[in-house]
N, C-alpha and C. Protein backbone atom coordinates (compact mmCIF):
# COMPACT_ATOMS: atom_id res chain seq x y z
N UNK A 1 141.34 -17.59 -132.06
CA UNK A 1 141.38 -17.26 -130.63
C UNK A 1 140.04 -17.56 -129.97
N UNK A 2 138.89 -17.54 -130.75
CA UNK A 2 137.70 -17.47 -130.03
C UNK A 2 137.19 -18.79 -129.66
N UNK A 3 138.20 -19.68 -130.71
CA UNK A 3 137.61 -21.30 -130.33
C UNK A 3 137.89 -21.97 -129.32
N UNK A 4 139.46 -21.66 -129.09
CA UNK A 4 139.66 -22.24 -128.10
C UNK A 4 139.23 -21.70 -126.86
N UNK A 5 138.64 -20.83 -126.51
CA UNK A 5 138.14 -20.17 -126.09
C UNK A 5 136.32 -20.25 -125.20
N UNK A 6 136.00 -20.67 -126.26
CA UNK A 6 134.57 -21.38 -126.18
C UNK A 6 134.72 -22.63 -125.60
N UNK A 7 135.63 -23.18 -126.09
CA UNK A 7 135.29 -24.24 -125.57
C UNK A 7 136.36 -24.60 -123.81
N UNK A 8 136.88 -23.47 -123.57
CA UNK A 8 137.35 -23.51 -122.11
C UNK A 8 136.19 -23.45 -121.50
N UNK A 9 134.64 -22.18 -122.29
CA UNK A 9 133.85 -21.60 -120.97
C UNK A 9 132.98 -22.68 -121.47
N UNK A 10 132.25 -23.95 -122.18
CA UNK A 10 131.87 -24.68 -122.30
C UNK A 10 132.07 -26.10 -121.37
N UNK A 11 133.53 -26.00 -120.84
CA UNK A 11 134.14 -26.90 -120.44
C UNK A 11 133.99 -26.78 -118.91
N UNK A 12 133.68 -25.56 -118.53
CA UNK A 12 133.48 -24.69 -117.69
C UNK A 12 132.25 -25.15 -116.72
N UNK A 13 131.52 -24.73 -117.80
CA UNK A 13 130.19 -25.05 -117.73
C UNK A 13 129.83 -26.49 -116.33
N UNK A 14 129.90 -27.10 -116.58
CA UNK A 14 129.55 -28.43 -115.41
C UNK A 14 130.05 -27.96 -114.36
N UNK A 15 131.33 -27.52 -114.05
CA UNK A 15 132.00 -27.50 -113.03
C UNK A 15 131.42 -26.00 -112.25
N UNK A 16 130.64 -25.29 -112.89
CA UNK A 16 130.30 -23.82 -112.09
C UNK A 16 128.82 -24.51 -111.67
N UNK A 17 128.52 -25.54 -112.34
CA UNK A 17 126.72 -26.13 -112.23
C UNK A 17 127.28 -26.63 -110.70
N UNK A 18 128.56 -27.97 -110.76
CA UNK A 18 128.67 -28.35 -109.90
C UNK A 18 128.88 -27.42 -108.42
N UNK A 19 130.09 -26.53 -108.76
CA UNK A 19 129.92 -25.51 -107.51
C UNK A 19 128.51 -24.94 -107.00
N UNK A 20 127.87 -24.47 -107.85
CA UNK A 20 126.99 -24.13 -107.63
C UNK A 20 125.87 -24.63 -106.56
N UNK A 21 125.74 -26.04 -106.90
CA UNK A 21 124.80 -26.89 -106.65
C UNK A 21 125.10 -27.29 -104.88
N UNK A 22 126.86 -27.59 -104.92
CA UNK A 22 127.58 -28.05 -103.93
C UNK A 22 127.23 -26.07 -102.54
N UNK A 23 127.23 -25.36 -103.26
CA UNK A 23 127.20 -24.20 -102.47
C UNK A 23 125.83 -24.08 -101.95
N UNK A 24 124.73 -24.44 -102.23
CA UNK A 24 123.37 -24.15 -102.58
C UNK A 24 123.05 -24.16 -101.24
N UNK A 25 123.11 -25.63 -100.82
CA UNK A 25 122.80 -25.88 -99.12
C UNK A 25 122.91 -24.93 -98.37
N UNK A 26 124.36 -24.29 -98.38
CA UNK A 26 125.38 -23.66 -97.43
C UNK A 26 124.60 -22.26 -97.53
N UNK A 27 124.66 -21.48 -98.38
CA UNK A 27 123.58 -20.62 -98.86
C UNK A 27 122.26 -20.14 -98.30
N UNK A 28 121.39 -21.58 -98.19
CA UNK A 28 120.67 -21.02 -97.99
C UNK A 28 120.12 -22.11 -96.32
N UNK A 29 120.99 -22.58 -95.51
CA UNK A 29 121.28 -22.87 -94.28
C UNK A 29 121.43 -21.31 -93.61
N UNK A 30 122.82 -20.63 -94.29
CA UNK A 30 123.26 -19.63 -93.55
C UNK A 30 122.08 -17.94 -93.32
N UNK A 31 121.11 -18.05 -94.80
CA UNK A 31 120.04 -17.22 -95.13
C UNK A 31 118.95 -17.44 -94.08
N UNK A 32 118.55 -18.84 -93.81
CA UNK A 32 117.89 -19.58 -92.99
C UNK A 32 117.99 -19.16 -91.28
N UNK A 33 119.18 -19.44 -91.46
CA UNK A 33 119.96 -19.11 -89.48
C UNK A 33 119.58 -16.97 -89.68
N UNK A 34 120.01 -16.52 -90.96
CA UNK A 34 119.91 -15.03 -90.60
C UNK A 34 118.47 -14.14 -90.84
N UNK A 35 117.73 -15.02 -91.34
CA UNK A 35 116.38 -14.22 -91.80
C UNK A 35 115.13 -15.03 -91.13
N UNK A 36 115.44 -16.54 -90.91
CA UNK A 36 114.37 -17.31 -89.97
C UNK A 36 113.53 -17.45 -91.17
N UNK A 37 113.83 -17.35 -92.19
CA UNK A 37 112.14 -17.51 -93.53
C UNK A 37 112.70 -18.78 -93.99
N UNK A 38 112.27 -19.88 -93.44
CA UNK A 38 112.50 -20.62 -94.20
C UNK A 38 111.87 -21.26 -95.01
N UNK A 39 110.41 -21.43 -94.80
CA UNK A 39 109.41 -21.45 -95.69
C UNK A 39 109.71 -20.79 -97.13
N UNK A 40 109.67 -19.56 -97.08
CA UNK A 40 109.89 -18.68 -97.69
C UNK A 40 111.01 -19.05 -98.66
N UNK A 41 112.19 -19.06 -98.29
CA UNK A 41 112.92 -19.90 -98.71
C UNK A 41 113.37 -21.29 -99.26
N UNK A 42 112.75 -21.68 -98.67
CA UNK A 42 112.66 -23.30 -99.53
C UNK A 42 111.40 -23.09 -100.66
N UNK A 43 110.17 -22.18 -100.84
CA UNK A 43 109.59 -21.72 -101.80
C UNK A 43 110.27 -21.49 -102.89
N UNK A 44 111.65 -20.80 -102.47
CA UNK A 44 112.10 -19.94 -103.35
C UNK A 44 113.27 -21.10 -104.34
N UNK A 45 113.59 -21.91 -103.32
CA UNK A 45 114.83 -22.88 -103.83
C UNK A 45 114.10 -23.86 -104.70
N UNK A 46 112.93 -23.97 -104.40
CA UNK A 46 111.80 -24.77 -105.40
C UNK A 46 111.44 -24.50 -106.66
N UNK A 47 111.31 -23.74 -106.46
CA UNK A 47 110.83 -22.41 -107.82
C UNK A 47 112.48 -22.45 -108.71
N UNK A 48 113.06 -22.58 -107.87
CA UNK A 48 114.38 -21.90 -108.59
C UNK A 48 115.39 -23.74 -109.61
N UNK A 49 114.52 -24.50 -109.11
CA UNK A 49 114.73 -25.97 -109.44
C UNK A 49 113.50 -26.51 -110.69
C-alpha cells in the first residue's frame, strides 16, 4: 500500500512546485496592492528563491 502511494506524492511533487510557482506572482501582487511593502516584499520573495 505504501508504494504505490509514494510514488502518487512523488509524482505530485512537480505539479504542487508548478502551482506554486504559477500562484507566486498573484500572491504577492495582491500582498503588494494590500500592505504597499513592496520592497519588503520582493526582499522576502528573494530570500525565499
Amino acid at each position: 500500500m505504501s508504494r504505490p502511494r509514494s510514488g502518487v506524492v512523488s509524482g505530485a511533487v512537480p505539479w504542487i512546485l508548478t502551482a506554486t510557482l504559477a500562484l507566486l506572482p498573484l500572491a504577492i501582487s495582491r500582498r503588494t496592492l494590500d500592505s504597499s511593502e513592496f520592497p519588503k516584499t520582493l526582499v522576502l520573495t528573494a530570500g525565499a528563491l
